[in-house]
C-alpha atoms as a PDB file:
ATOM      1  CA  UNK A   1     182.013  90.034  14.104  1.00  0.00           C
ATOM      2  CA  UNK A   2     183.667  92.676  11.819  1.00  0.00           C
ATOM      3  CA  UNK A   3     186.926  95.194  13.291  1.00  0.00           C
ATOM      4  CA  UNK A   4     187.917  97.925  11.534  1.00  0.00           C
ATOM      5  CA  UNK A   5     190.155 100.929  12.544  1.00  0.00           C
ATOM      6  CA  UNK A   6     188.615 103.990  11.218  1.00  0.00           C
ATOM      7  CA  UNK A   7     191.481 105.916  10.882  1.00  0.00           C
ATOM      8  CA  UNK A   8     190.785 109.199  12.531  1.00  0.00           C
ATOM      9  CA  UNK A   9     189.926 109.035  15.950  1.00  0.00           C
ATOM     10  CA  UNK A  10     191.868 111.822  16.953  1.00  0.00           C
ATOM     11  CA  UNK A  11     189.164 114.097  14.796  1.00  0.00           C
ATOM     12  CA  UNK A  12     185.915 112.341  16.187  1.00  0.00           C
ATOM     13  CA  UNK A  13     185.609 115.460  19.051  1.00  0.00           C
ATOM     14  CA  UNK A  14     184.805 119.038  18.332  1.00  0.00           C
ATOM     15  CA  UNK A  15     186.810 121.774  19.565  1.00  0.00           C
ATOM     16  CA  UNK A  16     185.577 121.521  23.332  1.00  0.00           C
ATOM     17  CA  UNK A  17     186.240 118.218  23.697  1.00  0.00           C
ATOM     18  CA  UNK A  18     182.410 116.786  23.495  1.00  0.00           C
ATOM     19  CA  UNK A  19     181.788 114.091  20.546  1.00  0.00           C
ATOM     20  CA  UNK A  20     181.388 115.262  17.282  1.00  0.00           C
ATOM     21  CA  UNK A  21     178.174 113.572  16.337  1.00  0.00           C
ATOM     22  CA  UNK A  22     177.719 115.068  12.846  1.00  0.00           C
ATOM     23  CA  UNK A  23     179.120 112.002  11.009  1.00  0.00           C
ATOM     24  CA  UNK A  24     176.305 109.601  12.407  1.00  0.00           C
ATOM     25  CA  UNK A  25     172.948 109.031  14.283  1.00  0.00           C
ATOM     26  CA  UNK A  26     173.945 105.927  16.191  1.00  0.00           C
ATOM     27  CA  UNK A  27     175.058 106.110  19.975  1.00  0.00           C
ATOM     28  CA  UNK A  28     178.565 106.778  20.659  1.00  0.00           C
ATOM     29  CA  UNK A  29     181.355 104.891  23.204  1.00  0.00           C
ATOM     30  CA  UNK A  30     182.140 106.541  26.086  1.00  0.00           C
ATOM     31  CA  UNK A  31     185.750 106.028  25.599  1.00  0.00           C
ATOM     32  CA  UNK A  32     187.511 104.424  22.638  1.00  0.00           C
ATOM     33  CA  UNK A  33     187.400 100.978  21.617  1.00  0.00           C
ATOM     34  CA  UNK A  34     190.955  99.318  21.178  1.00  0.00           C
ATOM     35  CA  UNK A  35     192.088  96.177  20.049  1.00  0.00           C
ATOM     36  CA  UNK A  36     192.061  94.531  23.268  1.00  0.00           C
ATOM     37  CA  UNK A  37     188.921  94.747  23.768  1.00  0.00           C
ATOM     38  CA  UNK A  38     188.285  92.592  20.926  1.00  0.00           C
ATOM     39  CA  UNK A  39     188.871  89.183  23.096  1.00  0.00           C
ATOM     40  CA  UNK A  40     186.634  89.992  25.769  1.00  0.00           C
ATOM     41  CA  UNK A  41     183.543  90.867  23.629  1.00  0.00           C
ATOM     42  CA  UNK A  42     184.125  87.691  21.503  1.00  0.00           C
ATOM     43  CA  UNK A  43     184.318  85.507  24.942  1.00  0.00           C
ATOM     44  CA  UNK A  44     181.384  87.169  26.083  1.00  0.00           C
ATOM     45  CA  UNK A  45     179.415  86.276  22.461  1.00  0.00           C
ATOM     46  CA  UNK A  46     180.058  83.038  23.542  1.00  0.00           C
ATOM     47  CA  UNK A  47     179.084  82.734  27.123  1.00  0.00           C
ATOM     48  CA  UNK A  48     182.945  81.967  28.242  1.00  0.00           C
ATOM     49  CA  UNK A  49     184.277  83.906  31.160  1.00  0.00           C
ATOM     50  CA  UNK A  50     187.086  86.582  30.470  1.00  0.00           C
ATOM     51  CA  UNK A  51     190.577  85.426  31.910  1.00  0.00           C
ATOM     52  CA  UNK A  52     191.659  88.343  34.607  1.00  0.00           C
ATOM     53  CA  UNK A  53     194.645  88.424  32.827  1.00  0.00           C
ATOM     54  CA  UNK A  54     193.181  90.359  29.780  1.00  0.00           C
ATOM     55  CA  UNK A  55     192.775  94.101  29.990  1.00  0.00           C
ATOM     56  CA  UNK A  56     190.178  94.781  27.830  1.00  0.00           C
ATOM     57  CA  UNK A  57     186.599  94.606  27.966  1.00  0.00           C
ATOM     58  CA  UNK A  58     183.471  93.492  26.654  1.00  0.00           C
ATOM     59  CA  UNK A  59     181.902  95.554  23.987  1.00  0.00           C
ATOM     60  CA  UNK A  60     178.230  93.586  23.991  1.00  0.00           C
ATOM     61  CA  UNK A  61     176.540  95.662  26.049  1.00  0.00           C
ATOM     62  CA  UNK A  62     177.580  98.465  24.245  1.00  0.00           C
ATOM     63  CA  UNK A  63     175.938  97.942  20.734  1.00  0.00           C
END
């Protein structure tokens, strides 16, 4: 599993707010990824059962 922050979010929407899809042909998130999500998706890669206690959540199922 690789993480990366790439950097500029904030300009990843066009002017009306929709996803600015210019910079690639793969499907997009439906809200941001953050770090906390990180746990979750590498608990579900292994079959283990996310605590309740973390906030995040699994990223599998969207890749």
């Amino acid at each position: 599993m690789v993480t990366a922050d790439h950097g500029n979010a904030e300009k990843m929407k066009a002017p009306d707010g929709s996803k600015h899809t210019a910079h690639t042909c793969n499907r997009l998130a439906d809200r941001a990824p953050a770090l906390c999500d990180v746990a979750p998706t590498v608990l579900a890669v292994m079959g283990l059962p996310k605590p309740a206690e973390m906030s995040g959540v699994s990223l599998v199922d969207k890749v």
